[in-house]
Protein backbone atom coordinates (compact mmCIF):
# COMPACT_ATOMS: atom_id res chain seq x y z
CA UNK A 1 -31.56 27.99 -85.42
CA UNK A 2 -32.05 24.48 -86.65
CA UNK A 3 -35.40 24.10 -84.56
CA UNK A 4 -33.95 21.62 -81.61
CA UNK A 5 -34.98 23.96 -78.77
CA UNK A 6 -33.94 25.85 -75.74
CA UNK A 7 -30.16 24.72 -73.96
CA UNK A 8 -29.77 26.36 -70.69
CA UNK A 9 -26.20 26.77 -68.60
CA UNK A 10 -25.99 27.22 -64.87
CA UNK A 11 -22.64 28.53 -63.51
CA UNK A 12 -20.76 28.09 -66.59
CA UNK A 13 -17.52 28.48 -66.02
CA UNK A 14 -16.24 30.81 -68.82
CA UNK A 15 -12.58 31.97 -68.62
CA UNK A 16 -12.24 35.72 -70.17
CA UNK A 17 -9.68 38.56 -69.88
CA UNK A 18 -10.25 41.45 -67.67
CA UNK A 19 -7.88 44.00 -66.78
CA UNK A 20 -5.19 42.65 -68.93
CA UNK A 21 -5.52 38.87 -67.38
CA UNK A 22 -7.65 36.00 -67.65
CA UNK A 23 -10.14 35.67 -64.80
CA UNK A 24 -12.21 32.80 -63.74
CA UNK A 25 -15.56 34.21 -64.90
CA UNK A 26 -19.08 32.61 -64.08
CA UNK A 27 -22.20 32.69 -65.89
CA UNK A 28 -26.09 31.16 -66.05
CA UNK A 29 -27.47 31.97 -69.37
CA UNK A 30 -30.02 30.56 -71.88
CA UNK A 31 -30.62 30.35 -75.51
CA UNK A 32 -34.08 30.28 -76.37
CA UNK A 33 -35.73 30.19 -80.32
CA UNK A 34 -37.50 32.74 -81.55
CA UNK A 35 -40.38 31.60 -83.26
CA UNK A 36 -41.22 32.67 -86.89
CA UNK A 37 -43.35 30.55 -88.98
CA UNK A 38 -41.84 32.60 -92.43
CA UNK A 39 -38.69 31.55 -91.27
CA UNK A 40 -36.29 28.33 -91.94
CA UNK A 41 -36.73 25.60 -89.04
CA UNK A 42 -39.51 27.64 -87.89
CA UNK A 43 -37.00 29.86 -86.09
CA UNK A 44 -36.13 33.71 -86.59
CA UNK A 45 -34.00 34.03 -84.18
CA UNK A 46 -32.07 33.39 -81.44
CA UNK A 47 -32.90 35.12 -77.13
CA UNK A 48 -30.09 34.84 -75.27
CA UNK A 49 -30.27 35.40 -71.20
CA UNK A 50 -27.20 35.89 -69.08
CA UNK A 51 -26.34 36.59 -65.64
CA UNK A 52 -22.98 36.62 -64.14
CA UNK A 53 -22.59 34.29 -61.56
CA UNK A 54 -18.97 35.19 -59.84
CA UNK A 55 -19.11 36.50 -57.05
CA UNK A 56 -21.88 34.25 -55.85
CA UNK A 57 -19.62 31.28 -56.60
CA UNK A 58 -16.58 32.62 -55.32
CA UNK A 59 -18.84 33.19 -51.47
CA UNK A 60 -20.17 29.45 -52.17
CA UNK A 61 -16.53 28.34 -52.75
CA UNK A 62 -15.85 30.37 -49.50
CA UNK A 63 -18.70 29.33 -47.37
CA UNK A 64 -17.68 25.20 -48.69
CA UNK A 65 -14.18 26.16 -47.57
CA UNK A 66 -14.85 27.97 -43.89
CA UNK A 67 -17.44 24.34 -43.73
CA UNK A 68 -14.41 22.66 -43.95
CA UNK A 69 -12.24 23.84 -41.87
CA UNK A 70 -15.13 23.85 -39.51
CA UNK A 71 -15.64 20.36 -39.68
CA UNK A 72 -11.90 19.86 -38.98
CA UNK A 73 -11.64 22.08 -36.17
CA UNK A 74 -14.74 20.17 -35.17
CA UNK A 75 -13.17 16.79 -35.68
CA UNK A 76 -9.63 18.11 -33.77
CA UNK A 77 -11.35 19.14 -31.09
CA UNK A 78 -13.45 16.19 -30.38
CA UNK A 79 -10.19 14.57 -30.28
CA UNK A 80 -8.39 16.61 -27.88
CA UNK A 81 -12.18 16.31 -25.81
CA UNK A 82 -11.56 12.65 -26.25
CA UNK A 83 -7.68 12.68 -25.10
CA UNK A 84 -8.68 15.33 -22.40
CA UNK A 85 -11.38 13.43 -20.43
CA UNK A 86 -9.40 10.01 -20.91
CA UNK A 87 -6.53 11.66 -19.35
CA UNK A 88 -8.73 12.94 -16.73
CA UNK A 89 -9.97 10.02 -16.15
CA UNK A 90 -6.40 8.28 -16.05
CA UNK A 91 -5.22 11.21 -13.35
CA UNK A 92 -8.66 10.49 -11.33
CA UNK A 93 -7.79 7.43 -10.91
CA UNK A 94 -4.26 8.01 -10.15
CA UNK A 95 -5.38 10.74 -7.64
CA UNK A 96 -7.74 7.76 -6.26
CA UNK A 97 -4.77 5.09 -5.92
CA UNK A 98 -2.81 7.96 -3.91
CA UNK A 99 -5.63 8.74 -1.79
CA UNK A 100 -5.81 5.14 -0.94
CA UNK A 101 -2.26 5.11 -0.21
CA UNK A 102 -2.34 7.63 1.99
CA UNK A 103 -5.33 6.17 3.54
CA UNK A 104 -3.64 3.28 4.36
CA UNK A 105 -0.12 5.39 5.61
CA UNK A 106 -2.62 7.29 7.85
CA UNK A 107 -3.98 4.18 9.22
CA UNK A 108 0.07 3.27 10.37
CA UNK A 109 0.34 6.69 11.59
CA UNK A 110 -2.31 6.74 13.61
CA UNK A 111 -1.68 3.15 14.87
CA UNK A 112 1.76 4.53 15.77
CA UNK A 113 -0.05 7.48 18.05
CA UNK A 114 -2.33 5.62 19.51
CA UNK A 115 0.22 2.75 20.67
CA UNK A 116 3.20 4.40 21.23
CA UNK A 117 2.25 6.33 24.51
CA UNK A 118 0.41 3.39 25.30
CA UNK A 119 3.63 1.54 24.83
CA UNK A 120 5.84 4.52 26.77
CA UNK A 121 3.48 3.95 29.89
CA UNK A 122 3.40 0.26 29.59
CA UNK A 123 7.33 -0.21 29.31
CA UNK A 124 7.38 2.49 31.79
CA UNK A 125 5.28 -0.24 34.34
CA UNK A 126 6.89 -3.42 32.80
CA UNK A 127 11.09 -1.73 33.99
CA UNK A 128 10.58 -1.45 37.57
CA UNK A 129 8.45 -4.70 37.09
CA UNK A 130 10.86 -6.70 35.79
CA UNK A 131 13.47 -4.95 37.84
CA UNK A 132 12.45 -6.24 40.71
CA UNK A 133 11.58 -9.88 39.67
CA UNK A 134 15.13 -9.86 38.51
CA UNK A 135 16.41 -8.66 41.95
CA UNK A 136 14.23 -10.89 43.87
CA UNK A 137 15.77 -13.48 41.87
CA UNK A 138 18.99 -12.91 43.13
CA UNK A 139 17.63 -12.44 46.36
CA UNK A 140 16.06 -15.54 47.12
CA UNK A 141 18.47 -17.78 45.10
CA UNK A 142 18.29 -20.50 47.36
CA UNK A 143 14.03 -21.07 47.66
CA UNK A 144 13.52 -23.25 44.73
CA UNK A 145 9.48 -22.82 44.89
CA UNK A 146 10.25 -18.91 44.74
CA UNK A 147 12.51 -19.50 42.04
CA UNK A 148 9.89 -21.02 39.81
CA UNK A 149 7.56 -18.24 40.51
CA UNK A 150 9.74 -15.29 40.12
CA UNK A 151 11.23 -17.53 36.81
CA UNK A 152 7.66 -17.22 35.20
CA UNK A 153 6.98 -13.81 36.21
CA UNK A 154 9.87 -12.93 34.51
CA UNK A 155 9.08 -14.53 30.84
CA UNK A 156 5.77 -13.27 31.16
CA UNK A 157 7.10 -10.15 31.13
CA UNK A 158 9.47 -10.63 28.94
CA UNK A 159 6.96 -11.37 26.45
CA UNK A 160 5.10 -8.31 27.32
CA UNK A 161 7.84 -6.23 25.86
CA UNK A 162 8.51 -8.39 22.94
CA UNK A 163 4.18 -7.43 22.01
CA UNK A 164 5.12 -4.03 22.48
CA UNK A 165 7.74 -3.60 20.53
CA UNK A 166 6.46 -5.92 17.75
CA UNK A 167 3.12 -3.40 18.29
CA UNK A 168 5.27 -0.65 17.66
CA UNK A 169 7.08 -2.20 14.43
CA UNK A 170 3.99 -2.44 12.80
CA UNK A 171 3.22 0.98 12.97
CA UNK A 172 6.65 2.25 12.14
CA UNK A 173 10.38 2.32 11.31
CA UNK A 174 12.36 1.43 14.09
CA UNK A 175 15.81 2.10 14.96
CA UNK A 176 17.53 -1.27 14.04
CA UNK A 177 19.52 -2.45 17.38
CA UNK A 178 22.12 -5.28 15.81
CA UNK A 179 23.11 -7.65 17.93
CA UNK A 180 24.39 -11.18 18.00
CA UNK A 181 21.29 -13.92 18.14
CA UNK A 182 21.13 -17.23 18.01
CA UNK A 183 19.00 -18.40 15.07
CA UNK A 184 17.53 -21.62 16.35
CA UNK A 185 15.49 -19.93 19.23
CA UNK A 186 14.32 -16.83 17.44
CA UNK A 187 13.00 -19.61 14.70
CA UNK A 188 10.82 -21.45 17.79
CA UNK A 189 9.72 -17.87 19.10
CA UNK A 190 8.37 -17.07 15.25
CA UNK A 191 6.35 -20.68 15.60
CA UNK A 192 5.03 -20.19 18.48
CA UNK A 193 3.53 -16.71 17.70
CA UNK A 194 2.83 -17.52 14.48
CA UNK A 195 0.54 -20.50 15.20
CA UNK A 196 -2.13 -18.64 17.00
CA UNK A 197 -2.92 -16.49 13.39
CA UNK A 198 -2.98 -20.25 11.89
CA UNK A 199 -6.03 -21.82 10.31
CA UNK A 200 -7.24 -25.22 11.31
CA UNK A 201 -5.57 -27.30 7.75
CA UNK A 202 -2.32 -25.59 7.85
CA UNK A 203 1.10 -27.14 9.05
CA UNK A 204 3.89 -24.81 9.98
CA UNK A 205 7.24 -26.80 10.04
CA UNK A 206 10.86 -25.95 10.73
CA UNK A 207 13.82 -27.08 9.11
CA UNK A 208 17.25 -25.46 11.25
CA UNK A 209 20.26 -26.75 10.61
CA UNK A 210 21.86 -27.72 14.17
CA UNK A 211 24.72 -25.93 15.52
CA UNK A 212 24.06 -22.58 13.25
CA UNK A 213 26.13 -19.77 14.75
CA UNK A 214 25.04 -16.44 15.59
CA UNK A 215 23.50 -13.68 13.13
CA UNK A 216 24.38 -9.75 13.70
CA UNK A 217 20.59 -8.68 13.59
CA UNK A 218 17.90 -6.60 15.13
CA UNK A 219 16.25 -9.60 16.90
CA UNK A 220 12.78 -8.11 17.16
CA UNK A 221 12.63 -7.04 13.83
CA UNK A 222 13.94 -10.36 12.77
CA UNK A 223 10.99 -12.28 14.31
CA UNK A 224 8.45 -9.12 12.74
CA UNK A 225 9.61 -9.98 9.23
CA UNK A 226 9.68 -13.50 10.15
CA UNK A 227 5.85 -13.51 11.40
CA UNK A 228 5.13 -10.96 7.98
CA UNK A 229 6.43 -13.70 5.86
CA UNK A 230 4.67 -16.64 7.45
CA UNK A 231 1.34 -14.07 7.32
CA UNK A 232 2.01 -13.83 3.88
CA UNK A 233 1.95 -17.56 2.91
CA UNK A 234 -1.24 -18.38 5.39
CA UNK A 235 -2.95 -15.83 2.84
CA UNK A 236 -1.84 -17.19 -0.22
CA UNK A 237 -3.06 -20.60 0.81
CA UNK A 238 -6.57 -21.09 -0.29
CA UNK A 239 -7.32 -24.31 1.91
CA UNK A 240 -5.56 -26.77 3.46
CA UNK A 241 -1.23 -26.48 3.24
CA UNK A 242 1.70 -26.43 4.34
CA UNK A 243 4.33 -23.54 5.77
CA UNK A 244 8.14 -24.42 6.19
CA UNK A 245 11.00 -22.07 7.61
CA UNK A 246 13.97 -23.38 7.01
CA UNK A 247 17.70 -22.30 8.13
CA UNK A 248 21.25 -22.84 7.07
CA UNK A 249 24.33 -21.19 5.95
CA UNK A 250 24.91 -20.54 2.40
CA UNK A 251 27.98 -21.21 1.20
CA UNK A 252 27.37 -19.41 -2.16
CA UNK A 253 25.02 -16.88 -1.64
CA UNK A 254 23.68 -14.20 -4.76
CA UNK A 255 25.84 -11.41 -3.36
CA UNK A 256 23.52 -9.14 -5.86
CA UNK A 257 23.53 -6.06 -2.49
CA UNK A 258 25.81 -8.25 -0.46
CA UNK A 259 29.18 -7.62 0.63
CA UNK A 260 31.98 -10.55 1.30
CA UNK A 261 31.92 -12.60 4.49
CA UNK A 262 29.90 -15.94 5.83
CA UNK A 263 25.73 -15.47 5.72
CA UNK A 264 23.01 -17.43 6.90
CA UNK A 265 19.72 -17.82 4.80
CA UNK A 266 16.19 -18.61 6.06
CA UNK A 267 13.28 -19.61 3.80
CA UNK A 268 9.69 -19.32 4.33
CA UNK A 269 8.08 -21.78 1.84
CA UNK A 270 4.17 -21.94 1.27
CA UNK A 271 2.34 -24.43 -1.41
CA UNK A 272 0.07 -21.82 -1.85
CA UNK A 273 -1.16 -20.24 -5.24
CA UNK A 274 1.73 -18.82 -5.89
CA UNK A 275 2.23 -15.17 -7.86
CA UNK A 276 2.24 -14.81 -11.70
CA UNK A 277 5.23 -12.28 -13.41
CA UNK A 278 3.59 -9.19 -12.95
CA UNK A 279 2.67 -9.63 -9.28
CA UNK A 280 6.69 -11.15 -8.54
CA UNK A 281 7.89 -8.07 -9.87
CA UNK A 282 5.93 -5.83 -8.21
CA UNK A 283 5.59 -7.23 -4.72
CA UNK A 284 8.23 -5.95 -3.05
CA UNK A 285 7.07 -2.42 -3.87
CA UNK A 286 6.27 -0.08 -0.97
CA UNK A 287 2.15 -0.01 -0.63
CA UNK A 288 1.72 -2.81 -3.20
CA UNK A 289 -0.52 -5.19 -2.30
CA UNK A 290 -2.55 -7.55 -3.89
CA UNK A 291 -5.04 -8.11 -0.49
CA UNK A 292 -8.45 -6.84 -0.24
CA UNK A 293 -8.89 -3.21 0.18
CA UNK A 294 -8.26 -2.17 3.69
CA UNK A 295 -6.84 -5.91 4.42
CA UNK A 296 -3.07 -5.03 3.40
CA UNK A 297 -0.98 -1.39 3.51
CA UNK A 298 1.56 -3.55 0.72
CA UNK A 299 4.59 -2.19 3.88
CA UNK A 300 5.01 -6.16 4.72
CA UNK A 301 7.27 -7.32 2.33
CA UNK A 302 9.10 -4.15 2.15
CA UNK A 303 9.89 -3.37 5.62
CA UNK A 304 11.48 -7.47 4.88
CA UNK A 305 13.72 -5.77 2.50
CA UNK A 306 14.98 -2.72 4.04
CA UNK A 307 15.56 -4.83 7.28
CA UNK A 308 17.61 -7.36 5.23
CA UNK A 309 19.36 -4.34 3.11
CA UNK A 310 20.02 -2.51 6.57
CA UNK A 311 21.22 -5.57 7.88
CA UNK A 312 23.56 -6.45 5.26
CA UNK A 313 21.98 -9.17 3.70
CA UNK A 314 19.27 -9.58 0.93
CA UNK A 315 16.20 -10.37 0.35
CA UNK A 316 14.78 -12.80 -2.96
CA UNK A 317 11.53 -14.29 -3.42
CA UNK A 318 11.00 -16.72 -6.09
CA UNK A 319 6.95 -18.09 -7.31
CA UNK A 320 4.89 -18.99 -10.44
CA UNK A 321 1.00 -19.38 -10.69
CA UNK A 322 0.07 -22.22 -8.56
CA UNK A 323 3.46 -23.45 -7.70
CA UNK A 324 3.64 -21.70 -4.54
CA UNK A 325 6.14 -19.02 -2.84
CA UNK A 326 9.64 -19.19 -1.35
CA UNK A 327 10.88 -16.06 0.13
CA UNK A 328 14.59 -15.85 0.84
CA UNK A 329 16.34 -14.16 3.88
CA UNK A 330 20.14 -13.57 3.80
CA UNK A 331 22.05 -12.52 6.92
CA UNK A 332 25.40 -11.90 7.79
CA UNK A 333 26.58 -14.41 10.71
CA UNK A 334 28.13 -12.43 13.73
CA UNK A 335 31.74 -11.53 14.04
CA UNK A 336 32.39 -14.00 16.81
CA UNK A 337 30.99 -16.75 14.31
CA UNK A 338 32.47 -19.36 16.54
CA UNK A 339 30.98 -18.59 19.11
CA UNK A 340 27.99 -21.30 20.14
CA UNK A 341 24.75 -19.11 20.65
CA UNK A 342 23.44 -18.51 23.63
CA UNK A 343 26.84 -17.85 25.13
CA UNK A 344 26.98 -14.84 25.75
CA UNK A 345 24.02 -14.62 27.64
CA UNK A 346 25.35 -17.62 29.80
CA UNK A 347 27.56 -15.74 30.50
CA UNK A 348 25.87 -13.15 32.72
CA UNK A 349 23.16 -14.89 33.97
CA UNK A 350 24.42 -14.97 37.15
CA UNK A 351 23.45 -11.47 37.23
CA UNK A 352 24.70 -7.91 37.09
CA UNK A 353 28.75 -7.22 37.21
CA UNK A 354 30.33 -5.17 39.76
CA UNK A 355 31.43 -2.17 38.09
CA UNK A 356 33.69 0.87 39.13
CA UNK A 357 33.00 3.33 40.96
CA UNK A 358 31.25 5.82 38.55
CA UNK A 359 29.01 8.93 38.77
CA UNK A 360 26.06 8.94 37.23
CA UNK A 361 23.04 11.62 36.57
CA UNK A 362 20.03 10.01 36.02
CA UNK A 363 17.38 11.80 34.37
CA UNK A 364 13.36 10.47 34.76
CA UNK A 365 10.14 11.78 35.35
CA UNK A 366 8.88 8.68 36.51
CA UNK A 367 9.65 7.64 39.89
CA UNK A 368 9.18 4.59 39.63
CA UNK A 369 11.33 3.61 36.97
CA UNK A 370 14.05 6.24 38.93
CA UNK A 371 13.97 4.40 41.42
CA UNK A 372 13.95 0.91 39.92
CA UNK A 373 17.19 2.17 37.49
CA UNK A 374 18.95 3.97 40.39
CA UNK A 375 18.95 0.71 42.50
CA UNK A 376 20.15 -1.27 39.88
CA UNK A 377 22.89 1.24 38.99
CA UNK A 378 24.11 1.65 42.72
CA UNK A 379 24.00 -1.89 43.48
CA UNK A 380 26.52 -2.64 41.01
CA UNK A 381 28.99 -0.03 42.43
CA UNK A 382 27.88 3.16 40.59
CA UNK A 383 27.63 6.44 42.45
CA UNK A 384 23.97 7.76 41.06
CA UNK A 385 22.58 11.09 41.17
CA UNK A 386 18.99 11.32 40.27
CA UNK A 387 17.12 14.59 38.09
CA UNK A 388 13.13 14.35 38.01
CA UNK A 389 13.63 16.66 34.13
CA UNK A 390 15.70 18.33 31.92
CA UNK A 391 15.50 21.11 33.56
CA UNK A 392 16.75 20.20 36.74
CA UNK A 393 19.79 17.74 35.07
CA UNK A 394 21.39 21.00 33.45
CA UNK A 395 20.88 22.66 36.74
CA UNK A 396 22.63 19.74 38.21
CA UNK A 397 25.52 20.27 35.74
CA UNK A 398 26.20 23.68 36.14
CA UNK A 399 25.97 23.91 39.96
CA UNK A 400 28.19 20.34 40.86
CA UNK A 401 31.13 18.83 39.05
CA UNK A 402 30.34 16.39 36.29
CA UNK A 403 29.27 13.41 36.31
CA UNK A 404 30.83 10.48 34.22
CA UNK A 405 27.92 9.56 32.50
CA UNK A 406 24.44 11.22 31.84
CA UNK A 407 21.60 8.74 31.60
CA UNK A 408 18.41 10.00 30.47
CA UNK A 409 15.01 9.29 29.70
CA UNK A 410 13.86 10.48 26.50
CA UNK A 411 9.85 11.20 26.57
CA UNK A 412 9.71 13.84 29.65
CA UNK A 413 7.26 16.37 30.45
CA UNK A 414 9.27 19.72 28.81
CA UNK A 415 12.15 19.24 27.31
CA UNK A 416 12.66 15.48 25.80
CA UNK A 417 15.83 13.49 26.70
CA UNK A 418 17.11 13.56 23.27
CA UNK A 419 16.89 17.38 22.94
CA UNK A 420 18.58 17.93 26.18
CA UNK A 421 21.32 15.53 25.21
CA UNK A 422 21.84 17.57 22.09
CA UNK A 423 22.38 20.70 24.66
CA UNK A 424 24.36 18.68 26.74
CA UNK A 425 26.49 18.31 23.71
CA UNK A 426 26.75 21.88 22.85
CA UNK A 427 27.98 22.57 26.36
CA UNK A 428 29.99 19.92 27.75
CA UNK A 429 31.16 17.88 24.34
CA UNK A 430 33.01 15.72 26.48
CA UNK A 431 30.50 14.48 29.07
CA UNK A 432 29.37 10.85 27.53
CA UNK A 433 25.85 10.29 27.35
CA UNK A 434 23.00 7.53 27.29
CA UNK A 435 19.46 7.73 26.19
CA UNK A 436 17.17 5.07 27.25
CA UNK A 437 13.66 4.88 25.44
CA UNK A 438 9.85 3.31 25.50
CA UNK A 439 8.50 5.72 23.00
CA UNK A 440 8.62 4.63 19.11
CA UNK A 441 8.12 8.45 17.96
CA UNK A 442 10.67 9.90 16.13
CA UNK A 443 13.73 10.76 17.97
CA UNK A 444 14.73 13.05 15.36
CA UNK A 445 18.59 13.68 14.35
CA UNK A 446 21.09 11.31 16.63
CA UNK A 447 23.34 12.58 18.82
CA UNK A 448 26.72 11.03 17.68
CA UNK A 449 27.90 8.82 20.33
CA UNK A 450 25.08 8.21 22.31
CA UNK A 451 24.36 4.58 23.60
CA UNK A 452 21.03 3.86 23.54
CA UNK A 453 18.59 1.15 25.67
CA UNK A 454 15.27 0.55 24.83
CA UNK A 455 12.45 -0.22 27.72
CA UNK A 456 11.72 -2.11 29.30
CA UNK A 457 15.20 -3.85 30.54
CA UNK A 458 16.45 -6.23 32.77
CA UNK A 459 18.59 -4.81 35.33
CA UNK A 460 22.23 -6.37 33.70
CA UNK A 461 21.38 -4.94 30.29
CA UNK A 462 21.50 -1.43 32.30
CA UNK A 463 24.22 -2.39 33.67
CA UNK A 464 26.06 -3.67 30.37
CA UNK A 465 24.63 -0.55 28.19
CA UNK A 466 26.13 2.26 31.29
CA UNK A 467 29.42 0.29 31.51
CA UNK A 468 29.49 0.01 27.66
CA UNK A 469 29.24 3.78 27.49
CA UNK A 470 31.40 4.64 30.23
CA UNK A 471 34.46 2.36 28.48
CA UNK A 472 33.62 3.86 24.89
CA UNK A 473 34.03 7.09 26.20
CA UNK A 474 37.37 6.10 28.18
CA UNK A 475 38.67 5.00 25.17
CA UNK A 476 38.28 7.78 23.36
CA UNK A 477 39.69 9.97 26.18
């Protein structure tokens, strides 16, 4: 009214009562001047324009409000996108690392096939072989020039076996054979295989204490961890270096898994580049490995471990970054402690014992190693009856009286030696038995009681193993 011109409101938020309560209550409006020249200020009066404005504010308030929780929904699942491919990616990568480590198993498996019938037929060759070699020995004891002859076909083959069975270690667990060994010659066997994997600029050295006695160990997979651990340090030296395996009893050993009694420890040092933290605590892990893919399965210094554990001992390694690596072998020394090694085996060199007279059911497909093991049997005084299979054994058994010891074979056409001991068991629990193997498949569940003799053999450790047996089985009669 005083002339100063139009004011205009947009949305105005104008509280008022409705239904008995006050409301939120928009508006737009306008006041405009009426002009009227006859009037004060020019002005006769005042236009006011209003709409009402609620309801579209109220859907604007709802449409900002549905944009926000939009946007947060939005945001929230972005994040659980996010979280969802990185733990995708995380299990991808997981299910790559298992892939891999089955990749590598498979390659052991498969290993294990292909050489363990390879290995059954060779040991089946090398038992008559060295069977006779052993016999002709004895036989022409006094022809010095044959002597020689028969003397190197005999470590020849002896080392024939010992690749076999290390062939077979590598591929898989083996059933740990303890027995007493003399430290100081296993330690020169180790050398001498493990210098032919050497590079030229590496020196392998060994440091034995003299006059060490015996260890209660699997010999061959003594030497296998051994030649792991020596493989191990050639690897981790970069050029030129030195490799030491050293030997002595421990007077005070960690005794972290180890029970009380006398051990012996071996080292296998390297000046290589040692391992940091990380690495040290991880490398005795099962499939950890820190070689090249398809260079390493990560089994070596684990299969070191279990054979120590197994054995009674322990196993340590201590290394830093560039200092180089000392792994740490702890045995338990042999009950007859005293005794100097090597013997025992002096001992019987002069060949198979007489034994008493015994029956004995021999069970092989394979004539020649029948033959070779029934020879050896009945020249040291046993009585031998011989079964080409299973099946004709338990015909054997039922039809004649029984014999005082069963000797099998365990890979046969039909039924295998160790399921027809298990039969054997079921029928005649008394009837001691012995199951003599090449094969490095799984035997499955032992037969409690069973003596057991690898191939190939020398005729007096068939002898020993049968007359073992037989007294065990006396004994407990």
């Amino acid at each position: 009214m005083r002339g100063e011109g139009a004011t205009w409101h947009e949305n105005h938020l104008v509280p008022s009562y409705r239904h008995g309560r006050l409301d939120e209550v928009y508006w737009t409006y306008s006041y405009g001047p009426i002009d009227d020249e006859s009037a004060p200020n020019g002005v006769g009066g005042v236009l006011v324009v209003c709409t009402e404005t609620t309801r579209q504010m109220k859907i604007e308030a709802a449409l900002r409000e549905s944009e926000r929780q939009l946007q947060r929904m939005n945001d929230e699942l972005e994040e659980r996108v996010s979280a969802a491919i990185a733990a995708r990616i995380r299990e991808q990568a997981r299910l790559a690392e298992a892939e891999e480590t089955l990749r590598q198993a498979q390659k052991v498996e498969t290993l294990g096939q292909l050489t363990g019938g390879v290995a059954h037929d060779f040991n089946n060759l090398l038992t008559p072989v060295m069977g006779a070699l052993d016999f002709a020995r004895f036989a022409l004891d006094r022809d010095a020039d044959a002597q020689e002859v028969i003397a190197v076909g005999l470590q020849a083959a002896d080392r024939a076996r010992t690749l076999v069975q290390r062939l077979l270690a590598f591929s898989r667990r083996q059933h740990l054979a303890p027995r007493d060994v003399g430290i100081d010659a296993l330690v020169d066997n180790v050398v001498e295989l493990a210098q032919r994997s050497l590079r030229p600029g590496l020196l392998l050295s060994t440091e034995v204490e003299p006059g060490l006695p015996d260890v209660r160990v699997d010999p061959d997979q003594l030497v296998l961890a051994l030649l792991n651990l020596v493989v191990n340090a050639r690897d981790a030296i970069p050029g030129q270096g030195s490799i030491a395996i050293r030997a002595g009893e421990d007077r005070d050993p960690p005794r972290t898994c180890m029970g009380e009694g006398r051990f012996l420890r071996i080292d296998v040092v390297d000046d290589g580049a040692g391992m940091d933290g990380d690495t040290l605590r991880r490398a005795a892990e099962p499939f950890f490995t820190t070689k090249e893919p398809g260079r390493g399965t990560g089994l070596g210094l684990s299969s070191v471990q279990g054979l120590a554990m197994q054995s009674g001992g322990d196993f340590q390694l201590r290394s830093a970054s560039g200092s180089g690596t000392t792994a740490s072998l702890w045995l338990p020394l042999s009950a007859s402690a005293s005794t100097p090694a090597g013997a025992a085996e002096a001992d019987t060199a002069s060949g198979p014992a007489r034994a008493p007279a015994a029956r004995i059911l021999l069970v092989d497909d394979d004539p020649l190693v029948r033959a070779s093991a029934a020879g050896t049997l009945r020249r040291a005084g046993y009585e031998v009856h011989e079964a080409v299979d299973a099946a004709s054994a338990l015909a054997a058994l039922c039809d004649g009286r029984l014999p005082d010891l069963l000797l099998s074979d365990h890979a046969m056409p039909g039924m295998p030696g160790m399921d027809l001991l298990r039969q054997v068991r079921r029928e005649w629990p008394a009837l001691p038995c012995m199951l003599v193997t090449g094969y490095a498949d799984d035997l499955g569940e032992d037969v409690p009681g069973v003596e057991r003799l690898p191939k190939p053999f020398l005729p007096r450790e068939l002898v020993e193993a049968v007359a073992r047996a037989i007294a065990r089985s006396t004994e407990a009669a």
